[in-house]
PDB file of N, CA and C in Angstrom:
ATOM      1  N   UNK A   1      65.146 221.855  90.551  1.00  0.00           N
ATOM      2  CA  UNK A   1      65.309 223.054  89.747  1.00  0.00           C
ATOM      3  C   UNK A   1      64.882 222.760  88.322  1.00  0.00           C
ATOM      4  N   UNK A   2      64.275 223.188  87.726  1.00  0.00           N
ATOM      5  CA  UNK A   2      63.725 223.804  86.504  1.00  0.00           C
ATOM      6  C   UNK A   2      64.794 223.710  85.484  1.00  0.00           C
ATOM      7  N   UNK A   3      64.937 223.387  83.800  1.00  0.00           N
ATOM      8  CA  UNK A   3      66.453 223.996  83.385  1.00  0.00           C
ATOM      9  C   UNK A   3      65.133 224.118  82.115  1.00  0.00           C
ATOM     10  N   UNK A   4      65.021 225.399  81.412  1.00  0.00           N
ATOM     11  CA  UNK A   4      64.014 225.652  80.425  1.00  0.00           C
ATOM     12  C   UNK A   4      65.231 225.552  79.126  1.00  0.00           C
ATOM     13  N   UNK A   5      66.627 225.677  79.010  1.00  0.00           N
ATOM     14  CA  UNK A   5      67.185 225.561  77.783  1.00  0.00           C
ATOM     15  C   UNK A   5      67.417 224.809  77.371  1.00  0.00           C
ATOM     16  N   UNK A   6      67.441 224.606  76.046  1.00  0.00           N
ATOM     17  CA  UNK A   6      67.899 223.879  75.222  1.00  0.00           C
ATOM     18  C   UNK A   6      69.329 222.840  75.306  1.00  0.00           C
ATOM     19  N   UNK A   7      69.571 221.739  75.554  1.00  0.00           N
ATOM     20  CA  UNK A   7      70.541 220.828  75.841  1.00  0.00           C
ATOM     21  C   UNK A   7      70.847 219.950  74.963  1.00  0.00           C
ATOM     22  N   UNK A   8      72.448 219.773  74.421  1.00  0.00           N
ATOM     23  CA  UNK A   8      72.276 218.960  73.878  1.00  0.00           C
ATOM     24  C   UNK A   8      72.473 217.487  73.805  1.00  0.00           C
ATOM     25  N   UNK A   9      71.896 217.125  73.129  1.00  0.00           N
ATOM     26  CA  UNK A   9      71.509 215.402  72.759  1.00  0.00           C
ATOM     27  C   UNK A   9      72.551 214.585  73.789  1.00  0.00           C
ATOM     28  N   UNK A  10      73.266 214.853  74.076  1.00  0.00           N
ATOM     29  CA  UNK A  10      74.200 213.851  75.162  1.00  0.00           C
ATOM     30  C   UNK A  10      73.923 214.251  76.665  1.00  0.00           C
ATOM     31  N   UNK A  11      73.405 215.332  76.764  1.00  0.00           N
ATOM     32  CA  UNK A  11      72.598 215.882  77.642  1.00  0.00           C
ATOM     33  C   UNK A  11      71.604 214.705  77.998  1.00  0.00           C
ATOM     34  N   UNK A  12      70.971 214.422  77.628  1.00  0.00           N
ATOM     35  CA  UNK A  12      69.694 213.706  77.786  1.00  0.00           C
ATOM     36  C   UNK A  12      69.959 212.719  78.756  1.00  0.00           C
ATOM     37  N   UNK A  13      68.814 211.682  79.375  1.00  0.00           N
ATOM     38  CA  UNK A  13      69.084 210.404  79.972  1.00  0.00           C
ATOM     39  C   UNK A  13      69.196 209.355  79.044  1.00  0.00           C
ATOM     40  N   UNK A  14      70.542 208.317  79.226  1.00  0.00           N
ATOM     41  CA  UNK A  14      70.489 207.048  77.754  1.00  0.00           C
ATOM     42  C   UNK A  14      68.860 206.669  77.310  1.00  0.00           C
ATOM     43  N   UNK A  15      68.388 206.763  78.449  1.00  0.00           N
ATOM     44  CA  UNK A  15      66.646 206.380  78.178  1.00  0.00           C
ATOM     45  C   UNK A  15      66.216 207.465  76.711  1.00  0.00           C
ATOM     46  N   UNK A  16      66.180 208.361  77.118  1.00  0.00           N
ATOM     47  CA  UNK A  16      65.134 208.970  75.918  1.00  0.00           C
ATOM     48  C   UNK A  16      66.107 209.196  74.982  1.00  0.00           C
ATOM     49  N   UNK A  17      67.467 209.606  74.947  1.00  0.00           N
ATOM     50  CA  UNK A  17      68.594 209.532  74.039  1.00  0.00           C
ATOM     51  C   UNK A  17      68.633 208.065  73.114  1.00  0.00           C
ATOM     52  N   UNK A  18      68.391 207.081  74.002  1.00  0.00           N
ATOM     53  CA  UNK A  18      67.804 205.954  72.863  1.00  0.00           C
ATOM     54  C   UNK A  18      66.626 205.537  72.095  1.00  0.00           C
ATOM     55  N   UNK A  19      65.674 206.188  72.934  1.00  0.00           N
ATOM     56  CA  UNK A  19      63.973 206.425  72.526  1.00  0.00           C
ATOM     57  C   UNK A  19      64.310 207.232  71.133  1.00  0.00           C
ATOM     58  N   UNK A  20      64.746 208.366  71.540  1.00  0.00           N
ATOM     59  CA  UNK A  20      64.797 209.219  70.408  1.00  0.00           C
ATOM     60  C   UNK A  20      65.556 208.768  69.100  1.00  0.00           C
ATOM     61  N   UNK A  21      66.840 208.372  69.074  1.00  0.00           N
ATOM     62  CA  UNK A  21      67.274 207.635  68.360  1.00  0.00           C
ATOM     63  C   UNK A  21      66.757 206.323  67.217  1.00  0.00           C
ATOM     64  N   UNK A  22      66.273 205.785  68.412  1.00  0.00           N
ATOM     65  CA  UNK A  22      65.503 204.625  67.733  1.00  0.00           C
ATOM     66  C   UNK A  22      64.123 204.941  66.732  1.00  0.00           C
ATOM     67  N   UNK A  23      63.467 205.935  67.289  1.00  0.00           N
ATOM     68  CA  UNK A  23      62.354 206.850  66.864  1.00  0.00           C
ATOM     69  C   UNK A  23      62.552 206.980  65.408  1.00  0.00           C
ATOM     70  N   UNK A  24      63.878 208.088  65.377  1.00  0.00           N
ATOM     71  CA  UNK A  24      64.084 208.994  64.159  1.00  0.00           C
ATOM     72  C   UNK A  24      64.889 207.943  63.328  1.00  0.00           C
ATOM     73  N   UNK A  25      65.314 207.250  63.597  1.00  0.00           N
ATOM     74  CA  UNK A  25      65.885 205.855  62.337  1.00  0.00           C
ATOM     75  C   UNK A  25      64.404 204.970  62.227  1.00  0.00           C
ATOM     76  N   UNK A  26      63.417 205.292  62.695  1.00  0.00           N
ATOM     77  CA  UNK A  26      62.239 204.074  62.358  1.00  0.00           C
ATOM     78  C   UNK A  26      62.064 202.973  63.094  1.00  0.00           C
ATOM     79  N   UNK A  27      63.054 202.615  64.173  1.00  0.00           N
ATOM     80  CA  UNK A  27      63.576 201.160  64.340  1.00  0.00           C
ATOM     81  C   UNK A  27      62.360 201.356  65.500  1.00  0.00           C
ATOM     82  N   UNK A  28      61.243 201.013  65.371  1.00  0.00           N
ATOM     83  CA  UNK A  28      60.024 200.574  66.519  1.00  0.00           C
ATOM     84  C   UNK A  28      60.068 199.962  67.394  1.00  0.00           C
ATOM     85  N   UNK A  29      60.557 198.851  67.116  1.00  0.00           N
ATOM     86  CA  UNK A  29      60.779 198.052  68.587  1.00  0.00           C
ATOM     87  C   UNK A  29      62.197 198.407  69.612  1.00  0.00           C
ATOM     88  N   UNK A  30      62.810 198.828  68.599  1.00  0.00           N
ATOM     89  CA  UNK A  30      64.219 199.444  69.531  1.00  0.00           C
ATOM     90  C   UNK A  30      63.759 200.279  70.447  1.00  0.00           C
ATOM     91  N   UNK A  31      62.912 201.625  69.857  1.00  0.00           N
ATOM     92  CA  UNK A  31      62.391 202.420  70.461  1.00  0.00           C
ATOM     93  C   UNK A  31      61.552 202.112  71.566  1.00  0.00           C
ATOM     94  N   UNK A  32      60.739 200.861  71.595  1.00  0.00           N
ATOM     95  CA  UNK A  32      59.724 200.645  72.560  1.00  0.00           C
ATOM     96  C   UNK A  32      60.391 200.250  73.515  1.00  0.00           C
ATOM     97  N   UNK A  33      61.543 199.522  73.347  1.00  0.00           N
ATOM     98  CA  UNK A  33      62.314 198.906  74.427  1.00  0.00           C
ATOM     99  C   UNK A  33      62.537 199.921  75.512  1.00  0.00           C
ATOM    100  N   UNK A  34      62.281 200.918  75.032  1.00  0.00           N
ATOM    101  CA  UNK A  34      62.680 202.415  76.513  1.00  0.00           C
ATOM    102  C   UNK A  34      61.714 202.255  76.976  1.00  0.00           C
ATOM    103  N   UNK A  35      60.549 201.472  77.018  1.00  0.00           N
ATOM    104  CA  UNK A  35      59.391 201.823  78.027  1.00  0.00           C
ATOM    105  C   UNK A  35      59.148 200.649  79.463  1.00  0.00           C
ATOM    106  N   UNK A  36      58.120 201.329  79.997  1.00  0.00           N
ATOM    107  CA  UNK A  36      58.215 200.354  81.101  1.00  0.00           C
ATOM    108  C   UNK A  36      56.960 199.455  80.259  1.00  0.00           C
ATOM    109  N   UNK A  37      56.911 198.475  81.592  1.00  0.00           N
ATOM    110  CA  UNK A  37      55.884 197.860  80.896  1.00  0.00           C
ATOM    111  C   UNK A  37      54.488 197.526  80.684  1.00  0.00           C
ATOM    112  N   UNK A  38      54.354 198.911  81.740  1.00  0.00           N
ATOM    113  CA  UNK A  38      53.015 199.893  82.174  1.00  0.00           C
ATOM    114  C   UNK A  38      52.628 200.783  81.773  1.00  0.00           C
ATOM    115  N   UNK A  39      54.145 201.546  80.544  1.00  0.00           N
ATOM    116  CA  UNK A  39      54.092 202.554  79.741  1.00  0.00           C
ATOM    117  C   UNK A  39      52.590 203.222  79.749  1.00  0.00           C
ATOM    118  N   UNK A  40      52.364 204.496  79.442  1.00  0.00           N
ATOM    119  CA  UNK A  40      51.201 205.443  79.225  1.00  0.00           C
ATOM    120  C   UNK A  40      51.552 206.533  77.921  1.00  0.00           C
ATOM    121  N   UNK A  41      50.742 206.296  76.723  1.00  0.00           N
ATOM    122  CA  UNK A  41      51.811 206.975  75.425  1.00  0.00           C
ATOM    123  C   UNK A  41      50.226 207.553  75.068  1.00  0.00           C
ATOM    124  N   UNK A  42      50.419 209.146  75.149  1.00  0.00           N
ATOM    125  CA  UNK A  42      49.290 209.845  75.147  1.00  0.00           C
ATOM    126  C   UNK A  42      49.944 210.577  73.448  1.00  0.00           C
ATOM    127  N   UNK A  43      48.649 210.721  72.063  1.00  0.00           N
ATOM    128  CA  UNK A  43      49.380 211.326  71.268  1.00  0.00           C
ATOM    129  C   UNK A  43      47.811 211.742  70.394  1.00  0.00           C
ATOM    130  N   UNK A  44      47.661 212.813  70.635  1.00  0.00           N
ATOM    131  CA  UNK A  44      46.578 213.422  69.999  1.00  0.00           C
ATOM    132  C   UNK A  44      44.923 212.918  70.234  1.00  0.00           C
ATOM    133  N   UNK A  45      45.062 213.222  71.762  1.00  0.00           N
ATOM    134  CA  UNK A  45      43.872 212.558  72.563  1.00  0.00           C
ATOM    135  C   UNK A  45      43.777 210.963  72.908  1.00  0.00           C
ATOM    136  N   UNK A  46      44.349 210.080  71.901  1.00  0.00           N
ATOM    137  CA  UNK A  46      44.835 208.865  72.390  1.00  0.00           C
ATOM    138  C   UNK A  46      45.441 208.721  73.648  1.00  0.00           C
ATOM    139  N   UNK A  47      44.664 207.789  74.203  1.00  0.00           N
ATOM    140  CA  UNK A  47      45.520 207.305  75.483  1.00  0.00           C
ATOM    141  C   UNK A  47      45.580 205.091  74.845  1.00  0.00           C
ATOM    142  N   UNK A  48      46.892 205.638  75.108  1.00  0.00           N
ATOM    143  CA  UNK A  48      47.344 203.973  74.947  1.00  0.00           C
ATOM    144  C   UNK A  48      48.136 203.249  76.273  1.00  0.00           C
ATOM    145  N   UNK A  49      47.763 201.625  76.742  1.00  0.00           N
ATOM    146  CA  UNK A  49      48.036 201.819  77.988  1.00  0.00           C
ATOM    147  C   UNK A  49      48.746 200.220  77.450  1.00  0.00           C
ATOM    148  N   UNK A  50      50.509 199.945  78.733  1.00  0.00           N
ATOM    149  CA  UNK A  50      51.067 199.041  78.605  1.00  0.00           C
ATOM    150  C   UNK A  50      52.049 199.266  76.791  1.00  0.00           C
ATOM    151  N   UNK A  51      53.410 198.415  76.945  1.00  0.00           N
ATOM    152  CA  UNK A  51      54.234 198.652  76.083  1.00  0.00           C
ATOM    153  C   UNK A  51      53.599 197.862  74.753  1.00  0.00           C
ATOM    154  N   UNK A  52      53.126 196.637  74.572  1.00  0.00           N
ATOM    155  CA  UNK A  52      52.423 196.527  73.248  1.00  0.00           C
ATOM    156  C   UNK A  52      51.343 197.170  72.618  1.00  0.00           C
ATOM    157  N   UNK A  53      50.461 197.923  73.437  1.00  0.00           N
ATOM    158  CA  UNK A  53      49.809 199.046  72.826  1.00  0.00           C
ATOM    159  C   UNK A  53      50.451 199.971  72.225  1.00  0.00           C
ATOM    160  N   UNK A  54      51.618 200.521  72.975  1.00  0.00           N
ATOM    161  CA  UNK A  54      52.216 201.952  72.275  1.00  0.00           C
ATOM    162  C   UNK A  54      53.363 201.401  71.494  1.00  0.00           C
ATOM    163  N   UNK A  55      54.120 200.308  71.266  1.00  0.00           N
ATOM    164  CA  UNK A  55      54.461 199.480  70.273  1.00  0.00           C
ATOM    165  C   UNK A  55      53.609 199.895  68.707  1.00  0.00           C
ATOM    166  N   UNK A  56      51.886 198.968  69.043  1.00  0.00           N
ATOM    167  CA  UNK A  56      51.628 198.695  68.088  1.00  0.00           C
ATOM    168  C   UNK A  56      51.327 200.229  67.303  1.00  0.00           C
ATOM    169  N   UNK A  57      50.368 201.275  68.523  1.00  0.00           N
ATOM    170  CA  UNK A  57      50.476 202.582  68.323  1.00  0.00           C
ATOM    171  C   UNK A  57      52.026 203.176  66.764  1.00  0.00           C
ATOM    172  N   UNK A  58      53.350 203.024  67.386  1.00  0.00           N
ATOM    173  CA  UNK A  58      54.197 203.962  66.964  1.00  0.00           C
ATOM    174  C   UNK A  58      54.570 202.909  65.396  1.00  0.00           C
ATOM    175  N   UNK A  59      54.328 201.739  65.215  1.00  0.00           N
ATOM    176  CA  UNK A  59      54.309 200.944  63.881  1.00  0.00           C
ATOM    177  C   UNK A  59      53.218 201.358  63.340  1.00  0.00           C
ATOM    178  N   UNK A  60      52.133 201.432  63.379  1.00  0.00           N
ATOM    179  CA  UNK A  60      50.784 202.423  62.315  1.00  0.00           C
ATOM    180  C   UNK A  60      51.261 203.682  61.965  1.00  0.00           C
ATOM    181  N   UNK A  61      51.614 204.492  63.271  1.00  0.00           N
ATOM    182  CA  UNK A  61      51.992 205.983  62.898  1.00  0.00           C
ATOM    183  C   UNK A  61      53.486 206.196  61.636  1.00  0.00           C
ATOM    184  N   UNK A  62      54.136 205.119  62.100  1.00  0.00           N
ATOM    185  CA  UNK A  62      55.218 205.443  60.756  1.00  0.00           C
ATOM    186  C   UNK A  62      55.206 204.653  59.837  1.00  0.00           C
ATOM    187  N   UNK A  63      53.789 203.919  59.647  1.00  0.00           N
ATOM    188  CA  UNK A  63      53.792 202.922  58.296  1.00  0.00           C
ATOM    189  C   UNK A  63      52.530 203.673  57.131  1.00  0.00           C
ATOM    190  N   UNK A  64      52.097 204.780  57.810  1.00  0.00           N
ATOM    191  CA  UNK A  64      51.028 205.390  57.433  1.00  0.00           C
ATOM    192  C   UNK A  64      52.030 206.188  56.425  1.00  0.00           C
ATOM    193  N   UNK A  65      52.673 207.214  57.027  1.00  0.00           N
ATOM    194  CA  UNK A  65      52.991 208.170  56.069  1.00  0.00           C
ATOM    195  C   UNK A  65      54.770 208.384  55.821  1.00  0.00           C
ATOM    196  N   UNK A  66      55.184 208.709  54.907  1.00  0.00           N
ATOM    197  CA  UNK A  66      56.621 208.911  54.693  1.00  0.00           C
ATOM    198  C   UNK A  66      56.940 210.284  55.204  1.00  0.00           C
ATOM    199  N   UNK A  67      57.933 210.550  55.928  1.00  0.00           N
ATOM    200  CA  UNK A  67      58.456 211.662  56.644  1.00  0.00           C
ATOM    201  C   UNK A  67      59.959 211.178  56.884  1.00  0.00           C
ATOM    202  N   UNK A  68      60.740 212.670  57.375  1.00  0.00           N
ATOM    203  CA  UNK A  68      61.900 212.672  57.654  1.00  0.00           C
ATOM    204  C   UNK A  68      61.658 213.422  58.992  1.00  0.00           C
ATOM    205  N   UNK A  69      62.722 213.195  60.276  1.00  0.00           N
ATOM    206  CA  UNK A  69      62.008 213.758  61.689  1.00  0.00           C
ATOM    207  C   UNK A  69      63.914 214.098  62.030  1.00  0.00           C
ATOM    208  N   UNK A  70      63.563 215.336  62.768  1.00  0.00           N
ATOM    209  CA  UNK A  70      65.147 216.398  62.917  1.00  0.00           C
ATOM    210  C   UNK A  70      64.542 216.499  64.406  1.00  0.00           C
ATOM    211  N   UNK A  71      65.877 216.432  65.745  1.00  0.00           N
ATOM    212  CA  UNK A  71      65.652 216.947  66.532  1.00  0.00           C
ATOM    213  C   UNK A  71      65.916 218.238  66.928  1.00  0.00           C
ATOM    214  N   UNK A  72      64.815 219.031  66.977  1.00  0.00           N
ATOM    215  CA  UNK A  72      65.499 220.391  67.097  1.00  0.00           C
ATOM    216  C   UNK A  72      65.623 221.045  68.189  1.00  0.00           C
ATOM    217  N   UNK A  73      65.105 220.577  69.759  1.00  0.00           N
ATOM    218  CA  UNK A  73      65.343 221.305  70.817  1.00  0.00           C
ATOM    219  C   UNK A  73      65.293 219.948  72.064  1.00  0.00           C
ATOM    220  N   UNK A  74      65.919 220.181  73.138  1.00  0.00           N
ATOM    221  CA  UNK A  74      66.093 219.829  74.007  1.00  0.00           C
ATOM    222  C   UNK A  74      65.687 219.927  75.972  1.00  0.00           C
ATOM    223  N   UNK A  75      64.794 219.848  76.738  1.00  0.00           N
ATOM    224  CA  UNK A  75      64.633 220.441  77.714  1.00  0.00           C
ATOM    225  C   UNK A  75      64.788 219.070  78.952  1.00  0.00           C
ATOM    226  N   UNK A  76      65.219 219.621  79.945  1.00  0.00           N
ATOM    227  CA  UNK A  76      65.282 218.864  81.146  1.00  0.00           C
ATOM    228  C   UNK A  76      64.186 220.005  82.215  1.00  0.00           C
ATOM    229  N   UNK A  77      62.746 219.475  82.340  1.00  0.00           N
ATOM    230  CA  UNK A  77      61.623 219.750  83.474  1.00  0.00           C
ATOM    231  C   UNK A  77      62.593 219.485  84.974  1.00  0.00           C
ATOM    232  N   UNK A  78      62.763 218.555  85.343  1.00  0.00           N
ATOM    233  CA  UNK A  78      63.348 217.962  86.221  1.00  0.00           C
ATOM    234  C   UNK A  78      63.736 216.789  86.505  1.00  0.00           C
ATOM    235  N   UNK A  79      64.224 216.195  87.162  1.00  0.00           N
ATOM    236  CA  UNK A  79      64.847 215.023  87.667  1.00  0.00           C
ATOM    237  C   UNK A  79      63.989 213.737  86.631  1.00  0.00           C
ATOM    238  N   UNK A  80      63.047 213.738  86.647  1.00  0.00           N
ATOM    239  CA  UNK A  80      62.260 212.293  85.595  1.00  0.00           C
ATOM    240  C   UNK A  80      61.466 213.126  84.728  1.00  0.00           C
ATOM    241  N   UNK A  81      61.848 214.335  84.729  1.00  0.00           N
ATOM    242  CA  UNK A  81      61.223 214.602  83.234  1.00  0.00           C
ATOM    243  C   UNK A  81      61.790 215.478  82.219  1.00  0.00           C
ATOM    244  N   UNK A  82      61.467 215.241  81.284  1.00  0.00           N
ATOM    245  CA  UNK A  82      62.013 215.716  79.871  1.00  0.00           C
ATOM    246  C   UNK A  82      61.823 216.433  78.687  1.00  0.00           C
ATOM    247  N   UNK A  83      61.683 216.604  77.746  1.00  0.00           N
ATOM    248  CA  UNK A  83      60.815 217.519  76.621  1.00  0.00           C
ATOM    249  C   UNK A  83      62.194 217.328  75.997  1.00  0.00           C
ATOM    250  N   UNK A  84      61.397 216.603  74.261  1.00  0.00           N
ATOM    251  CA  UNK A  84      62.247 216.659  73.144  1.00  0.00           C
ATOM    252  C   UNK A  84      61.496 217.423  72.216  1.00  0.00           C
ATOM    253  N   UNK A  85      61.987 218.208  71.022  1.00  0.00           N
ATOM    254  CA  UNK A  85      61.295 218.913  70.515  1.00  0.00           C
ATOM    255  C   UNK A  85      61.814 217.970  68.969  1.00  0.00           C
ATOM    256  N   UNK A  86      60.845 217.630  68.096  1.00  0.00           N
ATOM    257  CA  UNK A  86      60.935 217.264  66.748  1.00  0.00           C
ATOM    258  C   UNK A  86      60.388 217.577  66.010  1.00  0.00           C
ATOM    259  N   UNK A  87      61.317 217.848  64.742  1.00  0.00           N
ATOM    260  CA  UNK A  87      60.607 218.997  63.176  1.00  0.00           C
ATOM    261  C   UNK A  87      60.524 217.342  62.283  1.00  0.00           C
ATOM    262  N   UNK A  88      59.269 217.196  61.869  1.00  0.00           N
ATOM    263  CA  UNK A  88      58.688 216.193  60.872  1.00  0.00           C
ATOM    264  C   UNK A  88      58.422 216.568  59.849  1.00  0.00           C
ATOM    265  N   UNK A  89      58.720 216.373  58.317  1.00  0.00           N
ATOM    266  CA  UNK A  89      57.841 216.965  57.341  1.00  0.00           C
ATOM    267  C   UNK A  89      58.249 215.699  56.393  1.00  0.00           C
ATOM    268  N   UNK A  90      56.633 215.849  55.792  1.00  0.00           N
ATOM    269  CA  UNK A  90      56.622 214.405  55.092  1.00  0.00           C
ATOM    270  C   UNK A  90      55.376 214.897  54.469  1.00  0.00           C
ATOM    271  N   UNK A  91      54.804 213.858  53.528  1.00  0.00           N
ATOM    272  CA  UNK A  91      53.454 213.451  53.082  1.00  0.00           C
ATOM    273  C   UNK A  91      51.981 213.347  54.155  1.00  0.00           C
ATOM    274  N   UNK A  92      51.925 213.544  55.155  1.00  0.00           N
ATOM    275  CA  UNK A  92      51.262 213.404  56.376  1.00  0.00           C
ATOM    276  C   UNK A  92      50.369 214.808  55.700  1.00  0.00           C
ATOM    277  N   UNK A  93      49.548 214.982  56.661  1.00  0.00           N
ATOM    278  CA  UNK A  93      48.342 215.985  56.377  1.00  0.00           C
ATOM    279  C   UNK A  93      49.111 217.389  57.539  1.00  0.00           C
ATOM    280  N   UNK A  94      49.162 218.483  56.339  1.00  0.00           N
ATOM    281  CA  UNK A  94      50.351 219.507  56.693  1.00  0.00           C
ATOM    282  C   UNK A  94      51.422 219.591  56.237  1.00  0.00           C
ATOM    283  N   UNK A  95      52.036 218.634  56.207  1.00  0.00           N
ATOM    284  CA  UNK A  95      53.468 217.875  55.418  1.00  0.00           C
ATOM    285  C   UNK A  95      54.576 218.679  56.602  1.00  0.00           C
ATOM    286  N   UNK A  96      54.079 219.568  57.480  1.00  0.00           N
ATOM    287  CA  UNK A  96      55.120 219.744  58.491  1.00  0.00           C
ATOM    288  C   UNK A  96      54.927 219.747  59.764  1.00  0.00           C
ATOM    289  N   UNK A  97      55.409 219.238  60.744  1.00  0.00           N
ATOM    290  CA  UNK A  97      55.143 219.557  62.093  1.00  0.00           C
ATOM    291  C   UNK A  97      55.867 219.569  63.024  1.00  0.00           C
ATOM    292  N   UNK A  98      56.145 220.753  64.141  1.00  0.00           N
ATOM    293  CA  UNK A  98      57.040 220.509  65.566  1.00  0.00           C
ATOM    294  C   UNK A  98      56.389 219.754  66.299  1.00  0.00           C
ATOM    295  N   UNK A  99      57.022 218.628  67.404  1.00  0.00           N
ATOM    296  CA  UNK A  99      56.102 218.214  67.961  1.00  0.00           C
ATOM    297  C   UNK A  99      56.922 218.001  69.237  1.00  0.00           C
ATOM    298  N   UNK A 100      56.293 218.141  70.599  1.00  0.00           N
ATOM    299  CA  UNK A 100      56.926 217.918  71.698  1.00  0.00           C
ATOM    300  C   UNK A 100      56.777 216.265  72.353  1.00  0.00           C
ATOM    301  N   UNK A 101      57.605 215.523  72.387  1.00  0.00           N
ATOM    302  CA  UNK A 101      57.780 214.463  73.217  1.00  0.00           C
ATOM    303  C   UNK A 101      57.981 214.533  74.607  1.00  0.00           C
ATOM    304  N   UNK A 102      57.339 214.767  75.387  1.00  0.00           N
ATOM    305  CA  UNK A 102      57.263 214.734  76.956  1.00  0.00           C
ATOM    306  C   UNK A 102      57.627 213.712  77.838  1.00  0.00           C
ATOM    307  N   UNK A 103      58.526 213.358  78.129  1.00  0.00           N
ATOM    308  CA  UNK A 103      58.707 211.976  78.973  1.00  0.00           C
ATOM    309  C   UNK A 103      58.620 212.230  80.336  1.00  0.00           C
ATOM    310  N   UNK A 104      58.152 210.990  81.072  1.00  0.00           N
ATOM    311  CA  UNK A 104      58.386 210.545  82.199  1.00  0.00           C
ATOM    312  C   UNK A 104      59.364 209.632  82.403  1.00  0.00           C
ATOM    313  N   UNK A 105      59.820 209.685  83.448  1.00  0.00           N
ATOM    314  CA  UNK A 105      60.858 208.363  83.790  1.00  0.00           C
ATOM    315  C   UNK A 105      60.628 207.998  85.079  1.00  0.00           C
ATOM    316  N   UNK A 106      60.928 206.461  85.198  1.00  0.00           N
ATOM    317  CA  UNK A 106      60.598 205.784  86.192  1.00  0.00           C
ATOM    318  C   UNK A 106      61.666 204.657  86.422  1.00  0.00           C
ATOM    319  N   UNK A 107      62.606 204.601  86.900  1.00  0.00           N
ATOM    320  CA  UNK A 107      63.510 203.507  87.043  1.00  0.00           C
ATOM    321  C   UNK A 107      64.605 203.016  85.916  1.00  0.00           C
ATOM    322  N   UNK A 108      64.865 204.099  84.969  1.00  0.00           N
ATOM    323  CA  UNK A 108      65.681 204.585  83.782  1.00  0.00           C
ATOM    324  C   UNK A 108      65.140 204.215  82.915  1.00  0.00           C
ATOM    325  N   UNK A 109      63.234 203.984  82.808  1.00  0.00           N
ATOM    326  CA  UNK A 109      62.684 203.958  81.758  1.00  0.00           C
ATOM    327  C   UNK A 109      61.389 204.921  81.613  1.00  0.00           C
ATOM    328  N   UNK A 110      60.642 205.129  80.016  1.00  0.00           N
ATOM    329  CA  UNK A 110      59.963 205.570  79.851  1.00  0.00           C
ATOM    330  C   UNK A 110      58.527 205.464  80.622  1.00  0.00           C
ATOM    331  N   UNK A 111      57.851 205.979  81.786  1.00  0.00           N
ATOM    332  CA  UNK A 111      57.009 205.406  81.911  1.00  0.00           C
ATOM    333  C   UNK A 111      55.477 206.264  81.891  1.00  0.00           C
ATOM    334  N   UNK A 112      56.110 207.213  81.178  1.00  0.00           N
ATOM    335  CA  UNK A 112      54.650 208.024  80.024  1.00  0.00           C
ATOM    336  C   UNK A 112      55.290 208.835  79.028  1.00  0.00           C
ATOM    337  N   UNK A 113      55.042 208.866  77.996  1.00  0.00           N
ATOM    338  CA  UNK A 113      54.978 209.533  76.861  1.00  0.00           C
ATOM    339  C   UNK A 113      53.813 210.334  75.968  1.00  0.00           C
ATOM    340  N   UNK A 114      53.659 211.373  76.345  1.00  0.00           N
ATOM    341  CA  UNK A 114      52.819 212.771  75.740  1.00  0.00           C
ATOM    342  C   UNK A 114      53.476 213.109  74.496  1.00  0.00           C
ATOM    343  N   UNK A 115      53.086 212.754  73.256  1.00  0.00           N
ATOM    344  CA  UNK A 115      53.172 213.270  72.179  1.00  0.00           C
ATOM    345  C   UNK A 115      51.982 215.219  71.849  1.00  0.00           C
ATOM    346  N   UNK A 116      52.215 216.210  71.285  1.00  0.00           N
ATOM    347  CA  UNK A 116      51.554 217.063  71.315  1.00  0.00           C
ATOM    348  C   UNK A 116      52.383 217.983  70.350  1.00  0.00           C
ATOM    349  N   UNK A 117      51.876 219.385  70.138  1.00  0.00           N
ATOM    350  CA  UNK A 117      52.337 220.092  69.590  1.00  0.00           C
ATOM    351  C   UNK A 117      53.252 220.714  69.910  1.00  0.00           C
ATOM    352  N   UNK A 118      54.533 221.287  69.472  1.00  0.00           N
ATOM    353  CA  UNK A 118      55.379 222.279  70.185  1.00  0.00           C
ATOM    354  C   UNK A 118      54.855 223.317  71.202  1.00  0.00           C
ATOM    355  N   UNK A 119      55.433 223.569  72.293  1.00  0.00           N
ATOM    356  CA  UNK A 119      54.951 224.733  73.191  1.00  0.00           C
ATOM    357  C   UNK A 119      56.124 225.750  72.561  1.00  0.00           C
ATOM    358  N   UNK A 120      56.297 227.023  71.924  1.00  0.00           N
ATOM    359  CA  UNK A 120      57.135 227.836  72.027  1.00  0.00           C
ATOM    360  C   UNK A 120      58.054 228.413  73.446  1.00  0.00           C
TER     361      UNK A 120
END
């Protein structure tokens, strides 16, 4: 079954509830630790493949620009998949953005991550 609303944050699986966490405090490697180690971290036509790629990937992306990141929505697709919704605004080009985090899960870990724009 499908659940299209909004859930909150304890809602989630510890997997992306710690992804996310780790994310929005900065802490990179905490965050990577949610992945498998085959990980697939797709983020604005990038395809990055295995957990030290999308490691090194998510340390460039937050050493580049200063931002503050709010989670603002929540979705459960189904059983291994997920949708986090995050409001970013910073110095970055735009200075604001929603952005959807899409997970896969595979064995209570991340084992793709689609970064993209909010879907309304």
């Amino acid at each position: 079954m499908t659940q299209h609303t909004d859930l909150p944050s304890d809602s989630l699986p510890a997997t992306v509830r710690d992804f996310v966490t780790a994310h929005v405090a900065g802490d990179d490697d905490t965050a990577s630790a949610s992945f498998t180690n085959d990980v697939v971290l797709v983020d604005q036509g990038q395809t990055l493949h295995g957990r030290e790629e999308a490691l090194a990937f998510l340390r460039d992306a937050s050493s580049q620009f200063e931002y503050t990141v709010e989670q603002t929505g929540a979705r459960r697709i189904d059983a291994t998949h997920w949708t986090v919704t995050l409001h970013l605004e910073g110095d970055f080009p735009g200075g604001v953005a929603d952005l959807d985090y899409r997970f896969t899960l595979r064995d209570d870990r991340v084992a793709e991550l689609v970064i993209g724009n909010h879907e309304a």
